[in-house]
Protein backbone atom coordinates (compact mmCIF):
# COMPACT_ATOMS: atom_id res chain seq x y z
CA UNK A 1 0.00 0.00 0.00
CA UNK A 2 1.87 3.61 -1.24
CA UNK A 3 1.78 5.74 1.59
CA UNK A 4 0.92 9.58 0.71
CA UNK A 5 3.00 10.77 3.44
CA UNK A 6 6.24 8.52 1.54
CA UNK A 7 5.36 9.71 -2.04
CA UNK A 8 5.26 13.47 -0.74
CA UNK A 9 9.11 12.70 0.21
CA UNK A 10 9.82 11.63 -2.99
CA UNK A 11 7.89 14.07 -4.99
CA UNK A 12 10.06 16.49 -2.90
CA UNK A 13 13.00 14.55 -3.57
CA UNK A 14 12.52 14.69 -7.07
CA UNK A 15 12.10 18.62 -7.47
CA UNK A 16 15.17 19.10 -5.51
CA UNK A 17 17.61 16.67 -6.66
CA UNK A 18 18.60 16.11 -2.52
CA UNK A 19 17.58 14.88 0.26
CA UNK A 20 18.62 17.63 2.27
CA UNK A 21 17.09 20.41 0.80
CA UNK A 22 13.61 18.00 0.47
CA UNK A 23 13.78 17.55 4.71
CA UNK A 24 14.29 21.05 4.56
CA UNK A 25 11.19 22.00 3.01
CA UNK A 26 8.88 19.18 4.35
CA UNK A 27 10.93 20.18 7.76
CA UNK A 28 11.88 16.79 8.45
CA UNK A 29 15.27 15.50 9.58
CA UNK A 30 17.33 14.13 6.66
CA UNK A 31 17.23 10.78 8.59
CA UNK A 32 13.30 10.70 8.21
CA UNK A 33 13.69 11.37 4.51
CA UNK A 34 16.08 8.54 4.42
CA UNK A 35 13.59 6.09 6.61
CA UNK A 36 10.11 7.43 4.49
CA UNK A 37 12.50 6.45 1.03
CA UNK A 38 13.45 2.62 2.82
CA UNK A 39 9.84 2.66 3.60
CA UNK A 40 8.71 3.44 -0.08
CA UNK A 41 11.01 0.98 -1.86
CA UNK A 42 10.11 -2.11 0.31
CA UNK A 43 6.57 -1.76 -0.30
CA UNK A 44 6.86 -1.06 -3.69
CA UNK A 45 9.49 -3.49 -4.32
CA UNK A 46 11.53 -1.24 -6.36
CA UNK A 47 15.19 0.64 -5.95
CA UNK A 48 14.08 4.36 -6.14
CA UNK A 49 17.17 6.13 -5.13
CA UNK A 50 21.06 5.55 -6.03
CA UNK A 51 23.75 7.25 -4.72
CA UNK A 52 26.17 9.78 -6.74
CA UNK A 53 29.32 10.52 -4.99
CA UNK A 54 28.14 12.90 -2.60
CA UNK A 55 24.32 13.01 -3.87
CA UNK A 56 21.74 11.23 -5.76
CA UNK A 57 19.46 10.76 -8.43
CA UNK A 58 16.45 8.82 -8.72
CA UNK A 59 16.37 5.42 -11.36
CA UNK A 60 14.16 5.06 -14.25
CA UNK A 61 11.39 3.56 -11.77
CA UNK A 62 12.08 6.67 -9.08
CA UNK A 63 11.57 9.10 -11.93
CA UNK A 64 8.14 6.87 -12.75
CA UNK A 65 6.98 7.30 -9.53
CA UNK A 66 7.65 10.44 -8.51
CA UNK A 67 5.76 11.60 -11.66
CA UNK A 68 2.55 10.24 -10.29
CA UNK A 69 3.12 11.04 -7.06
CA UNK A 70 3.42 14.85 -7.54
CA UNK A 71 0.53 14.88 -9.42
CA UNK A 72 -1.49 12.61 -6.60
CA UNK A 73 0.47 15.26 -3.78
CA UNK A 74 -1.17 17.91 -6.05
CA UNK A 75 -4.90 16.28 -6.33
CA UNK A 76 -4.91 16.05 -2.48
CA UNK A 77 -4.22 19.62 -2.25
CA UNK A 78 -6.20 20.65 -4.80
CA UNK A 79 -9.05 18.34 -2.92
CA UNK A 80 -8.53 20.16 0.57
CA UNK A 81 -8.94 23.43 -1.18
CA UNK A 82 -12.05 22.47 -2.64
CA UNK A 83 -13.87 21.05 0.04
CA UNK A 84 -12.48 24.56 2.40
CA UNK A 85 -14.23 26.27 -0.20
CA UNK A 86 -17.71 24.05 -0.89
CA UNK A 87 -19.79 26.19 1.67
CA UNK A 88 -20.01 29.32 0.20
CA UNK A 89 -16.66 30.00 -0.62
CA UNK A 90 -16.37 31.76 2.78
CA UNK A 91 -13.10 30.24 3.25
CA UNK A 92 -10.05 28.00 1.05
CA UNK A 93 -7.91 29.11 -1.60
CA UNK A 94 -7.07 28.99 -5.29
CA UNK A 95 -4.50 28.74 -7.04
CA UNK A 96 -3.24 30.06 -10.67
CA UNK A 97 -0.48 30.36 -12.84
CA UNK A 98 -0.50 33.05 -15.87
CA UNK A 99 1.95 34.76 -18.50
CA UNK A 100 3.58 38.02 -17.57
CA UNK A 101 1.27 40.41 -19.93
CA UNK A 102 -2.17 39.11 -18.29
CA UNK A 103 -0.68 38.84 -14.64
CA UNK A 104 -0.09 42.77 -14.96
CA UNK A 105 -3.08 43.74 -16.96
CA UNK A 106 -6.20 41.83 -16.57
CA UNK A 107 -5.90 39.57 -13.54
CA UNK A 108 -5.10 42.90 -10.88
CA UNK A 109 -8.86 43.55 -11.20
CA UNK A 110 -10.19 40.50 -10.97
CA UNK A 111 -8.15 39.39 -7.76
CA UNK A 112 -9.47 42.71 -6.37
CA UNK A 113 -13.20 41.39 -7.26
CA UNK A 114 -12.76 37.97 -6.02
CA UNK A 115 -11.52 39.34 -2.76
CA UNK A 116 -14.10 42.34 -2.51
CA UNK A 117 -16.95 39.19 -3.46
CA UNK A 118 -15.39 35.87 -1.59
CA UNK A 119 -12.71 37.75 1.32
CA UNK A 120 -12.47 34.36 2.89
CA UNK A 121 -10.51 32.62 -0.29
CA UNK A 122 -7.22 33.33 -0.21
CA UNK A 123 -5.71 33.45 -4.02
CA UNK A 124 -2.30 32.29 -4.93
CA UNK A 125 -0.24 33.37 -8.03
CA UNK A 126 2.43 32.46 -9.78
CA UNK A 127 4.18 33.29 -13.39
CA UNK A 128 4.58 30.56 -15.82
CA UNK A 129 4.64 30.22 -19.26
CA UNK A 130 1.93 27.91 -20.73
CA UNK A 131 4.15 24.62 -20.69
CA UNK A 132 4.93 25.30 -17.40
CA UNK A 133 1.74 26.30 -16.45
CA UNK A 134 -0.25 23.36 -17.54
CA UNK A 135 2.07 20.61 -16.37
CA UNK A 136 1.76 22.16 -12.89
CA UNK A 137 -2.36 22.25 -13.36
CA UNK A 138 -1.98 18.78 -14.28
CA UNK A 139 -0.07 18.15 -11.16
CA UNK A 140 -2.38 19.31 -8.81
CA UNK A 141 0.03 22.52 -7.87
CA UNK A 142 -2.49 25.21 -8.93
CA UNK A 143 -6.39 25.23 -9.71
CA UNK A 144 -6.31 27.08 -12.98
CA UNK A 145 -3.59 28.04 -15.59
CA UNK A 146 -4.01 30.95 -17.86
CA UNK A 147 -2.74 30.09 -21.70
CA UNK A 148 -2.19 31.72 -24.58
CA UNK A 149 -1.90 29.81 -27.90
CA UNK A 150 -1.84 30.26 -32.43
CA UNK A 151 -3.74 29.24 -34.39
CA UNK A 152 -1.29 26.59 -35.35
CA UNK A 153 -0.51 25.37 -31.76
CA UNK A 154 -0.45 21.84 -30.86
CA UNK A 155 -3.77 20.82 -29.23
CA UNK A 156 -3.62 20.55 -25.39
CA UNK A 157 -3.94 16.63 -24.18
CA UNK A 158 -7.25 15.20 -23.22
CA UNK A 159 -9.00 16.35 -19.74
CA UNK A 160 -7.68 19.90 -20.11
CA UNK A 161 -10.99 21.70 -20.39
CA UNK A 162 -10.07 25.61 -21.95
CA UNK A 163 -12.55 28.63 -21.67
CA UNK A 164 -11.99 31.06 -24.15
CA UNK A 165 -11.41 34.94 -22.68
CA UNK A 166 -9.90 36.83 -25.28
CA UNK A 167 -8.09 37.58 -28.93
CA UNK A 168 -4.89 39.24 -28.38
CA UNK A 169 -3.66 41.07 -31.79
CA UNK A 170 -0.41 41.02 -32.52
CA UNK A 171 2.02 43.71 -33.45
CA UNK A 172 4.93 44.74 -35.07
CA UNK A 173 7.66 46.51 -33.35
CA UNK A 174 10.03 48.34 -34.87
CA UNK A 175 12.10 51.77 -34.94
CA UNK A 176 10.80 53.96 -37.77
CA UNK A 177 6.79 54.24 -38.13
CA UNK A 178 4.68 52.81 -41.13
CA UNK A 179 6.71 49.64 -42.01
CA UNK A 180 6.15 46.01 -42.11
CA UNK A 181 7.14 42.85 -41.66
CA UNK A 182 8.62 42.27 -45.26
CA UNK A 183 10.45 45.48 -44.69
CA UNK A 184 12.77 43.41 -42.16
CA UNK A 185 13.73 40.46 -44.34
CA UNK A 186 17.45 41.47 -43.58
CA UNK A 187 16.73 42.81 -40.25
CA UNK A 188 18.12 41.83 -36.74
CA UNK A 189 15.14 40.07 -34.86
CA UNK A 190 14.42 39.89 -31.33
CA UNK A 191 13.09 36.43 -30.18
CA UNK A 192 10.43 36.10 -26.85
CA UNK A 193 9.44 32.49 -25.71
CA UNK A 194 9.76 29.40 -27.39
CA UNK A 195 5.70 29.39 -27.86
CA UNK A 196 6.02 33.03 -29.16
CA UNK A 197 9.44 32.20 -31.69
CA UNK A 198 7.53 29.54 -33.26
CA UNK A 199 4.72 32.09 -33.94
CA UNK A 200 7.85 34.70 -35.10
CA UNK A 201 9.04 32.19 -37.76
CA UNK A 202 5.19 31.04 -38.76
CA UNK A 203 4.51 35.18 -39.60
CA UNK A 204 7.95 35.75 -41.02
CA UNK A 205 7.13 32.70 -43.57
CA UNK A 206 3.90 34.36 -45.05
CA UNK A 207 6.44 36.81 -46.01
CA UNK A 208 8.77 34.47 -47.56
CA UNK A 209 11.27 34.75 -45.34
CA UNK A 210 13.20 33.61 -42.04
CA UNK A 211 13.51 35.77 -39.65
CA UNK A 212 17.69 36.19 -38.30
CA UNK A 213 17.02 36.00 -34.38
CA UNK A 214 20.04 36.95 -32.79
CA UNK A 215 18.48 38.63 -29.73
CA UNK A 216 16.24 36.67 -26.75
CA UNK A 217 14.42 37.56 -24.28
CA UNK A 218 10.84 37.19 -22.96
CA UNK A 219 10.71 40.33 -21.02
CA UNK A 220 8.94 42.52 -22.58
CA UNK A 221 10.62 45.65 -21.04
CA UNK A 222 13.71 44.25 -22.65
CA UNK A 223 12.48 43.42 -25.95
CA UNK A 224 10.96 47.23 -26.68
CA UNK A 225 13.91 48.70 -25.10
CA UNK A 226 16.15 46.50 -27.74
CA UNK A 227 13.93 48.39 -30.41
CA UNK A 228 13.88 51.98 -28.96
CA UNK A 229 18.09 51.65 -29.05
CA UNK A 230 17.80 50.30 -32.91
CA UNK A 231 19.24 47.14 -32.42
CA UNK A 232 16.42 45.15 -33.83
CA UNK A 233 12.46 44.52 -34.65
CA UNK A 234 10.30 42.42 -32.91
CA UNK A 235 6.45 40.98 -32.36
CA UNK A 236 4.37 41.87 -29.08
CA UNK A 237 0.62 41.51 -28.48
CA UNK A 238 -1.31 44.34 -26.90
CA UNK A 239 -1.34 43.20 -23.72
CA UNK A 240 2.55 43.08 -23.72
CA UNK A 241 2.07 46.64 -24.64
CA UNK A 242 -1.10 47.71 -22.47
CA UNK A 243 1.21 47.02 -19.71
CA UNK A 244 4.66 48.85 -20.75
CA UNK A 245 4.56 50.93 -23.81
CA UNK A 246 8.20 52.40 -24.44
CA UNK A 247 8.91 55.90 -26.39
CA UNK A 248 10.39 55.60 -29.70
CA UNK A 249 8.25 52.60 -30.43
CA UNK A 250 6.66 52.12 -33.16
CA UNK A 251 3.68 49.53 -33.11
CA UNK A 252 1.30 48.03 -36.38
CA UNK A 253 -1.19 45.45 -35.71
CA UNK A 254 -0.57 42.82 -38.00
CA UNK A 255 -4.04 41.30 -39.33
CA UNK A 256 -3.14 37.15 -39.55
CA UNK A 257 -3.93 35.22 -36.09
CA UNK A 258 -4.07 37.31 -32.80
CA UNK A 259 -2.99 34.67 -30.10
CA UNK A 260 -5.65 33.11 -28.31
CA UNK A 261 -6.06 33.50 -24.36
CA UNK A 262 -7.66 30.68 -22.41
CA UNK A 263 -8.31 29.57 -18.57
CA UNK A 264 -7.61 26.22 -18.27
CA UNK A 265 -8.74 23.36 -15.75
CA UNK A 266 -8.18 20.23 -15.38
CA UNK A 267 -10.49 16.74 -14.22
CA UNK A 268 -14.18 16.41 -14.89
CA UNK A 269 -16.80 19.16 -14.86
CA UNK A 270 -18.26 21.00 -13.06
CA UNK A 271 -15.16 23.21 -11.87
CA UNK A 272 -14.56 23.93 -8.19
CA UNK A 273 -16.40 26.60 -6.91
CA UNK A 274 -13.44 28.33 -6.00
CA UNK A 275 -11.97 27.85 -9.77
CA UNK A 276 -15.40 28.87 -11.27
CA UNK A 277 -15.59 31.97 -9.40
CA UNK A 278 -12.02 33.12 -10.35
CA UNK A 279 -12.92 32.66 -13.82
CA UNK A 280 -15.83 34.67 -13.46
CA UNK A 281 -13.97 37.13 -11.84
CA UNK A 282 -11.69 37.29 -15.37
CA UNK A 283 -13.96 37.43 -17.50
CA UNK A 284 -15.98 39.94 -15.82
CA UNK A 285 -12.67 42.18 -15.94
CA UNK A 286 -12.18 41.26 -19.22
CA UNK A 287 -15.72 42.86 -20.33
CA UNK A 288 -15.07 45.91 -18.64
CA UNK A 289 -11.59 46.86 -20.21
């Protein structure tokens, strides 16, 4: 019989590569980590740990494990939350992970209208990028992951259940007003996330070309500053911009495929009432911007 108590060691082991700094955050002794990891591998009948020099790594059936534990850690959680949160969500939390453009445009507002409406749930945040975001939803580490994906994105696995909040255009960023994306066919290029390169290239092809990406970052501070000093062109959608908008940059909404922004959940409906009401809370701020 798996104890939870055991695989919450060696979920912990796993995202910390050591025992020590797992005891440390589960604020056990490194002894107990040691006896909970014995305790794990005789009932499952499997070596889970090996020793490297003066640390350790977990074996092909460790890694297996601790995969499902985290996400069974994470459904426990997620389950406590839920039930705090039944009764009139006078009291629990819930917990979400977003991009950096939504985290500082829409979602201010509606954490201030899910705390003026439910002050007993307590909201957690964190900033992720989609792939991030969604492995840690389907963990169990957060309630609700806000996305953003093209039109030519892979389509998310089964049991991820997406609500639609918004089209996001997309613009070009460049130096000099009036100019477009063919313009640049010889032009230094400033890459953002691996999500938002992809896009880059797919845009840059309806042109004809490939775009020379010499410059990366996914701050979006960084990237517009990179344009205002003339050292390349880039792509940004509004809500990059909506929440920093340099001088000396020049913006032109391209027409072809604004990204798509979704809240995500995970498991079978209905959502949590905590999870509902937080994506209530989004879209109502959405309809008032």
């Amino acid at each position: 019989m798996l104890n939870l108590v055991q695989l919450t060691v060696l979920a912990a082991v796993s995202r910390h590569g050591s025992m020590t700094a797992a005891a440390k955050e589960l604020h056990y002794t490194q002894p107990a980590v040691s006896h909970h990891l014995a305790r794990l591998e005789a009932a499952t009948g499997a070596k889970l740990v090996q020793r490297i020099g003066r640390g350790i790594r977990l074996t092909p059936e460790g890694e297996l494990l601790a995969a499902r534990a985290a996400e069974i850690v994470g459904r426990v959680e997620g389950a406590e939350a839920e039930l705090a949160a039944q009764v009139g969500l006078r009291a629990g939390r819930v917990r979400m992970a977003g991009f950096q453009s939504i985290l500082s445009t829409i979602v201010p507002e509606a954490a201030a209208a899910l705390a003026r409406d439910h002050p007993g749930l307590e909201l957690g945040l964190v900033d992720e990028h989609p792939g991030e975001a969604l492995r840690m939803l389907r963990e169990g580490r957060i309630d609700v992951a806000l996305i953003f994906r093209y039109a030519d994105t892979p389509r998310e696995e089964q049991g991820l259940r997406l609500v639609h909040l918004l089209e996001d255009p997309i613009y070009l960023l460049t130096s000099e007003p009036g100019q477009t994306i063919a313009d640049h066919r010889d032009s230094t290029w400033i890459g953002g996330c691996a999500r938002c390169q992809d896009e880059l290239v797919t845009i840059c092809g309806r042109a004809g070309f490939a775009p020379r990406i010499s410059l990366v970052s996914d701050d979006m501070v960084v990237m517009q500053a990179l344009v205002a000093a003339r050292m390349g062109v880039t792509t940004l959608p509004r809500l990059a911009l909506r929440a920093h908008r340099m001088p000396g940059v020049h913006a032109t909404e391209l027409a072809e495929d604004p990204r798509q922004i979704y809240a995500v959940t995970y498991g079978d409906p209905p959502d949590p009432p905590a999870a509902a009401a937080l994506i209530d809370a989004l879209q109502t701020s959405i309809r008032g911007t």
